[in-house]
Protein backbone atom coordinates (compact mmCIF):
# COMPACT_ATOMS: atom_id res chain seq x y z
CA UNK A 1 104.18 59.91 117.91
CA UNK A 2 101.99 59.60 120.91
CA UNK A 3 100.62 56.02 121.01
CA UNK A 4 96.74 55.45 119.96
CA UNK A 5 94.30 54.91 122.76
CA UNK A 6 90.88 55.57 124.35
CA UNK A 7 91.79 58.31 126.79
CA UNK A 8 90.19 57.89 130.28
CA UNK A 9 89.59 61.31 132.00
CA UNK A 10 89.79 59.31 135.81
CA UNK A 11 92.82 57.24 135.67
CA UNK A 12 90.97 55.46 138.82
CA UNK A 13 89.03 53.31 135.91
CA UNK A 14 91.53 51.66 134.38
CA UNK A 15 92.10 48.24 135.16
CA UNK A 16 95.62 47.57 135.85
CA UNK A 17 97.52 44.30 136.77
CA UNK A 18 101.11 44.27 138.17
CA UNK A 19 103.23 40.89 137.36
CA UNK A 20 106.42 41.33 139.49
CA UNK A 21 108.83 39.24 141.98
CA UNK A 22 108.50 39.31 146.01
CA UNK A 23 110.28 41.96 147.65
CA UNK A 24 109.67 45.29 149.65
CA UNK A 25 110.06 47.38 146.30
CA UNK A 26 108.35 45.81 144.16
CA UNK A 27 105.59 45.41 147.58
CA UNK A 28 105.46 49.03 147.37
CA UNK A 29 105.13 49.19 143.43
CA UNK A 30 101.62 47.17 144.21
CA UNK A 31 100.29 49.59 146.64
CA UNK A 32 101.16 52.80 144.07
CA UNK A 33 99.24 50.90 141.54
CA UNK A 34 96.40 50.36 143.94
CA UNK A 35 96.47 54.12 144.72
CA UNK A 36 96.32 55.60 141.21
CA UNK A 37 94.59 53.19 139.40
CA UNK A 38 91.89 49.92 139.68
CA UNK A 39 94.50 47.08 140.62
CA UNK A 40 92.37 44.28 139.55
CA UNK A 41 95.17 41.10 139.84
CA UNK A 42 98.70 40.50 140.91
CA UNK A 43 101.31 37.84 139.80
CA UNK A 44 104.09 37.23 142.41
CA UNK A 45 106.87 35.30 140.76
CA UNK A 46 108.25 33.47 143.77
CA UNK A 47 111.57 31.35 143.51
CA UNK A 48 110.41 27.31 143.22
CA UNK A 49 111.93 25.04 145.71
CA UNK A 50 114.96 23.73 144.34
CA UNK A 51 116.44 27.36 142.75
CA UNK A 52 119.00 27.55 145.56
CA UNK A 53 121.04 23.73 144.42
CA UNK A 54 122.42 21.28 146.79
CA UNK A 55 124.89 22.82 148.98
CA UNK A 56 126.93 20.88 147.21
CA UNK A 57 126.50 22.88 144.29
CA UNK A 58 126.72 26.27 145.96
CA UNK A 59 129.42 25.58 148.15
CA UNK A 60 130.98 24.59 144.64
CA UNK A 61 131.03 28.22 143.53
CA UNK A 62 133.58 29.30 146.47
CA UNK A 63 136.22 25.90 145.59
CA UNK A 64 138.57 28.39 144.77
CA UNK A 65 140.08 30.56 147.39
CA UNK A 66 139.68 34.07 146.00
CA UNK A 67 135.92 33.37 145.63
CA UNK A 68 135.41 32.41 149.00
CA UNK A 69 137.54 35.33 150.66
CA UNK A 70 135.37 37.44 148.29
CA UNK A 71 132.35 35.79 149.62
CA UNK A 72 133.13 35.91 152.93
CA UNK A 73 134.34 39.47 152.47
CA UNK A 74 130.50 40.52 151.80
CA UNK A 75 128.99 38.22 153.98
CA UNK A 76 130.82 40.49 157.09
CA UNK A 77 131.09 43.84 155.50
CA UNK A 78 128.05 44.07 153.60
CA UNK A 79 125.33 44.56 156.61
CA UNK A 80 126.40 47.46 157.55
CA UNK A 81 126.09 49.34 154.49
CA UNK A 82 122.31 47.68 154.05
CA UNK A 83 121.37 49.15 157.41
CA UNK A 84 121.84 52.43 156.13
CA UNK A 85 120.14 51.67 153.31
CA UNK A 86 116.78 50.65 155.07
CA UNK A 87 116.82 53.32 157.09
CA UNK A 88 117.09 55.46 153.62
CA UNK A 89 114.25 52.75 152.24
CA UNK A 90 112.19 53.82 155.66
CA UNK A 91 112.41 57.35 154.99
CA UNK A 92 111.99 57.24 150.94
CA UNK A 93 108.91 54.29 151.19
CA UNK A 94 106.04 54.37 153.12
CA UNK A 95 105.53 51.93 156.27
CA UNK A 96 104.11 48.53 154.81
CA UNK A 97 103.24 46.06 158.24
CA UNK A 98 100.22 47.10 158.32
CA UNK A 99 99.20 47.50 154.66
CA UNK A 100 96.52 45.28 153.30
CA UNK A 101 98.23 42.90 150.55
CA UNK A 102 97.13 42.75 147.89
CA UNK A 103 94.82 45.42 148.28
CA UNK A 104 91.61 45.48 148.12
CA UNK A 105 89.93 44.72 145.00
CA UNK A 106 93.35 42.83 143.45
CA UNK A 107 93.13 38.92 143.14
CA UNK A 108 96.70 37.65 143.95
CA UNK A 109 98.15 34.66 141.96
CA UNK A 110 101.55 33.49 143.28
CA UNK A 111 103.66 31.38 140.83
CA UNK A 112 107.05 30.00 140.31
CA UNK A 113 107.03 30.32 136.43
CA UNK A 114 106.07 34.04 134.99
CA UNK A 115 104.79 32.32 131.72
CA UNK A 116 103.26 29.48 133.39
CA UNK A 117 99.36 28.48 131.71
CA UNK A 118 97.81 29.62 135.02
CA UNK A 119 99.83 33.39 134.56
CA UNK A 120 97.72 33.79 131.13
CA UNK A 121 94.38 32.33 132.82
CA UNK A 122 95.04 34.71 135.65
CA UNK A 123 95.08 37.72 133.04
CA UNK A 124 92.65 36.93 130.76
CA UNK A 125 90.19 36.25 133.51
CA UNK A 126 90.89 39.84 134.70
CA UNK A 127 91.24 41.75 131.65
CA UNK A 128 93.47 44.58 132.53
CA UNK A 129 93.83 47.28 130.44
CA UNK A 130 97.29 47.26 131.22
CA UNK A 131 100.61 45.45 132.53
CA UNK A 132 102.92 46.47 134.65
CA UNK A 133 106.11 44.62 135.07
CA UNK A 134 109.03 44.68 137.50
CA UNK A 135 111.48 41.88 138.68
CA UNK A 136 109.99 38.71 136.57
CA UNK A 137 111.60 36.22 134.28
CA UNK A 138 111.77 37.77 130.76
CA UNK A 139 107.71 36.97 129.22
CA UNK A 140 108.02 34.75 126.75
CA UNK A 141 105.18 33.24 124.80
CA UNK A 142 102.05 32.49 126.01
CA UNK A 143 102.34 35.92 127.83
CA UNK A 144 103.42 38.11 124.99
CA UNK A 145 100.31 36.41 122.51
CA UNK A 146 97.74 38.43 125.08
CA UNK A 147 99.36 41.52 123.53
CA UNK A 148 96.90 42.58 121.00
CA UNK A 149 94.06 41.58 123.69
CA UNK A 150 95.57 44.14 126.28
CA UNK A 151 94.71 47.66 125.51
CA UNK A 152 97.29 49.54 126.44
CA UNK A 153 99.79 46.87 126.40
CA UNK A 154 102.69 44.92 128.87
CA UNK A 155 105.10 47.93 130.68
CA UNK A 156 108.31 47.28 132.31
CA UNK A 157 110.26 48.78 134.60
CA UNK A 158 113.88 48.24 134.00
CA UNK A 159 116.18 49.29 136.60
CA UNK A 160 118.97 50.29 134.35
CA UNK A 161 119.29 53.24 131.57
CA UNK A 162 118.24 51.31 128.00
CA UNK A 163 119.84 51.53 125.58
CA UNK A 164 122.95 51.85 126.87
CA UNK A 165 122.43 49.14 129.34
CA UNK A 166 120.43 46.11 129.61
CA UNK A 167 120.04 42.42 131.23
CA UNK A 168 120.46 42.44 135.06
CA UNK A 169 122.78 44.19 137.37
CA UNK A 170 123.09 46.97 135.12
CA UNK A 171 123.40 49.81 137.44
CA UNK A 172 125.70 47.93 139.46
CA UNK A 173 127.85 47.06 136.44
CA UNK A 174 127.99 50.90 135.51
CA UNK A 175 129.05 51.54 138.50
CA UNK A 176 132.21 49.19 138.43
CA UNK A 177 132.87 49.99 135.01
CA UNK A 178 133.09 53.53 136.05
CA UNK A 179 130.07 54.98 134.30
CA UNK A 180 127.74 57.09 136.95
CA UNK A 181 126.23 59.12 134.00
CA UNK A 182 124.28 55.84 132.95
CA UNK A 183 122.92 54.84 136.19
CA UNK A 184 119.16 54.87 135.57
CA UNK A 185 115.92 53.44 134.95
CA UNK A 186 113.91 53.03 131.82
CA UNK A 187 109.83 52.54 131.66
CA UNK A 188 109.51 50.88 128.16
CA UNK A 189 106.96 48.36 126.44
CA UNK A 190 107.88 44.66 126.80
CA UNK A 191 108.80 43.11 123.15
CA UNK A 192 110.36 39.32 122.54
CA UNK A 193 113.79 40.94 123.33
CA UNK A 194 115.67 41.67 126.87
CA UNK A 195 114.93 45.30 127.88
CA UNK A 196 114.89 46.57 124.30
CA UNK A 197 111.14 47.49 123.76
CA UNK A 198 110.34 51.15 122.87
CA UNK A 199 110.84 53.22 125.84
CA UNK A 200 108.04 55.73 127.49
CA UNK A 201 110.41 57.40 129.92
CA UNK A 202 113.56 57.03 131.19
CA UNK A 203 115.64 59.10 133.88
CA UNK A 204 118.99 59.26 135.06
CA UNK A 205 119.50 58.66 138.71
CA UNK A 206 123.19 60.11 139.88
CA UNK A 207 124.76 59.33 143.13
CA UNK A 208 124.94 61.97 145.44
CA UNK A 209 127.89 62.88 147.92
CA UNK A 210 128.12 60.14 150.95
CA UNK A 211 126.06 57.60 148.53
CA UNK A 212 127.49 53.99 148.30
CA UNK A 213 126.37 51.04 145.74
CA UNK A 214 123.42 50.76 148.65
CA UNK A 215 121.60 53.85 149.03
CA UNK A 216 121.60 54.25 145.48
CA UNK A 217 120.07 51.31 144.41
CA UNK A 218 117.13 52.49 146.98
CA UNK A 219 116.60 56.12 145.71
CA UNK A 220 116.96 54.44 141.91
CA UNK A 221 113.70 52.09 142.51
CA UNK A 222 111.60 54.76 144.13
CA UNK A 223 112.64 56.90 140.60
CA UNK A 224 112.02 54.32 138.89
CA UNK A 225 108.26 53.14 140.34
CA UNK A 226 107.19 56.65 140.28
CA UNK A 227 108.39 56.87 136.49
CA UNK A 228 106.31 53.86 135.89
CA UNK A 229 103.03 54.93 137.17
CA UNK A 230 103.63 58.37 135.62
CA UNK A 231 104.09 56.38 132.25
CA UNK A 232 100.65 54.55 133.13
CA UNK A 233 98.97 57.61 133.40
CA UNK A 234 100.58 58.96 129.89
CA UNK A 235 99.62 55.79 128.52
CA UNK A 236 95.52 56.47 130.32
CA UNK A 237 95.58 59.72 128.79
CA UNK A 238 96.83 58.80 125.38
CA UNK A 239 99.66 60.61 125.40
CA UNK A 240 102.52 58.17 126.09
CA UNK A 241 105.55 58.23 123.42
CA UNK A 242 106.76 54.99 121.93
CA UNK A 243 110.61 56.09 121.27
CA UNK A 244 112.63 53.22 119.87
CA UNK A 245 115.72 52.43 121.32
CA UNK A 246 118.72 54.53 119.13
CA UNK A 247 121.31 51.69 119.63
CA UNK A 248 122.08 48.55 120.86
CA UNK A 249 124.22 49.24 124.38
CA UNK A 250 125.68 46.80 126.45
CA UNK A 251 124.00 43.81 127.36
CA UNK A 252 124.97 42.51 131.15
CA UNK A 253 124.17 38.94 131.65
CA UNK A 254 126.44 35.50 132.21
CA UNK A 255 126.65 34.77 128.76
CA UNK A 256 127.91 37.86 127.80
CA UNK A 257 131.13 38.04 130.28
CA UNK A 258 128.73 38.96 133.16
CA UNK A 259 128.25 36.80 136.00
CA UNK A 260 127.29 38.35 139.56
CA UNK A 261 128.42 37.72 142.66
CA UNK A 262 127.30 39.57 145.89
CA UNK A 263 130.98 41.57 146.37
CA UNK A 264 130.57 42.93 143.76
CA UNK A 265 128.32 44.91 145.38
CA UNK A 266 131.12 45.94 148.24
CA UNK A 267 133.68 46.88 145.06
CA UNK A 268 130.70 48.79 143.53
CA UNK A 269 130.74 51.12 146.67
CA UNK A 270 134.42 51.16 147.78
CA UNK A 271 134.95 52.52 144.06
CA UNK A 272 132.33 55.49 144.48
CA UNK A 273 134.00 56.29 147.74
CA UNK A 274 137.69 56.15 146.48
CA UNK A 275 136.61 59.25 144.03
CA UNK A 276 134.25 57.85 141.41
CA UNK A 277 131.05 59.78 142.38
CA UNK A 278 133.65 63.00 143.38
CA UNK A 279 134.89 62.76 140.14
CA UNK A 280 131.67 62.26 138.01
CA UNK A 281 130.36 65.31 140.32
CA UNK A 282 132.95 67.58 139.52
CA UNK A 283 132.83 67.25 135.32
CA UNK A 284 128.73 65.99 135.36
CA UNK A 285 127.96 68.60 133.21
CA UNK A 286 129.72 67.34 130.54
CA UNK A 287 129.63 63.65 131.16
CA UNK A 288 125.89 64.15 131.27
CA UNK A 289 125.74 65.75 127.97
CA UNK A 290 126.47 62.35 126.08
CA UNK A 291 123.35 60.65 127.46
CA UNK A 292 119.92 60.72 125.96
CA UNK A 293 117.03 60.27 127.74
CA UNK A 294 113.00 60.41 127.26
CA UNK A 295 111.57 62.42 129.73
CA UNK A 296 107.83 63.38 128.62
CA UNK A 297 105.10 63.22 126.44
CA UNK A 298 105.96 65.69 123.49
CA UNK A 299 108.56 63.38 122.40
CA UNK A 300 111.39 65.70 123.60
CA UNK A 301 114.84 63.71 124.79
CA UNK A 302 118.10 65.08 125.92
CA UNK A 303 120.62 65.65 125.33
């Protein structure tokens, strides 16, 4: 069922605030908000100081030999393939040197800790109508107790395909584990679990001929932010659905067998050129036909 809520005939009045990490995606997330809606606050969850370790402590990670050639391996290879990438970012995102930041109108609060006492100040002061989340820590209490005080609720965009997959690196994971059908992105409600909050919309985003691990990832953000501010304006107009999630998926994170390391990355591509994205091409139809997504307002999901 659509959710409850006070439709607003000019999406430009509601009062939006965008709680996400630094980087040129999530950079461009902020300016879409600013465009389609009143962007009253942003939260920029920056690393703190010591997050990188000693190099003691990194260099610890590469004591065994395979590591290192790995990491080296990526360190020389992998530049290449981002270059194409930003030019694809370039073409796909629009130029941001000279945009304002934060915009105009948007307080900015820049913090090492997403659930830090000054995060809930920040939004309470500004009393958005709605969150919109990409990139942070998982909220934890304080954050999540603002719930019932935020109209229209805390929204994430998850950069993999939930159910199916959740945590971090999911896409990339897929990828490796030879799954190109459940490359995605899901816009769902934040609850007190990881990615498992009802969803709103969800797409699939498959690789096209000549893609590698790179140029993916790129087009899969810029589906994914424009499936989040579509979901915003669903939500404005009171016609957003709240679909639970059907099962429980794979959950990609250290503790679960998971732990990422940048070659990965390189592996993630060599495998979609060796015949993994020719191969997914060439039977999508039916590979396709096992995934559900949500993909509007009347509550309609394929397959």
């Amino acid at each position: 069922m659509p959710v409850p809520a006070s439709p607003s005939s000019d999406p430009r009045g509601l009062r939006v605030a965008v709680l996400c990490c630094e980087g040129p995606y999530q950079r461009h997330l902020i300016r879409r908000a600013a465009e389609e809606f009143q962007l009253v606050g942003v939260v920029l969850q920056e690393p703190p100081p010591q997050a990188r370790g000693s190099l003691r402590s990194r260099l610890e990670r590469y004591r065994r030999p395979r590591s290192l050639v790995r990491y080296l391996e990526a360190r020389l290879l992998l530049p290449r393939r981002e270059r194409r990438a930003e030019a694809l970012r370039q073409r796909l995102f629009a130029p941001q040197d000279s945009a304002r930041f934060p915009p105009a109108g948007a307080r900015l609060l820049r913090t090492s800790a997403i659930n830090a006492p000054e995060v809930v100040a920040f939004l309470r002061s500004h009393r958005p109508d709605l969150v919109l989340v990409n990139g942070t820590q998982l909220l934890r209490a304080p954050v999540l107790e603002l719930l019932p005080t935020i109209r229209l609720g805390i929204v994430n965009l998850h950069t993999g395909l939930s159910p199916y997959s959740r945590g971090a690196n999911c896409n990339l994971y897929m990828m490796l584990e030879g799954h190109p059908e459940l490359v995605g992105v899901t816009v769902h409600h934040i609850d007190a679990g990881i990615d498992s909050g009802d969803i709103i919309l969800s797409a699939q985003v498959p690789p096209e001929p000549g893609d590698d691990f790179e140029t993916l990832d790129v087009r899969t953000f810029h589906v994914g932010i424009e499936r989040l501010i579509e979901a915003a304006h669903l939500l404005a107009a009171g016609r957003a659905q709240r679909v639970p999630q059907w099962e429980k998926g794979k959950l990609f994170l250290r503790r679960t067998g998971y732990d990422y390391e940048l070659w990965q990355r390189l592996a993630a591509s060599r495998r979609m050129e060796r015949g993994l994205v020719r191969d997914y091409l060439a039977d999508r139809a039916r590979r396709d036909a096992a995934v559900r997504v949500v993909v509007g307002p009347t509550g309609v999901t394929a397959p």
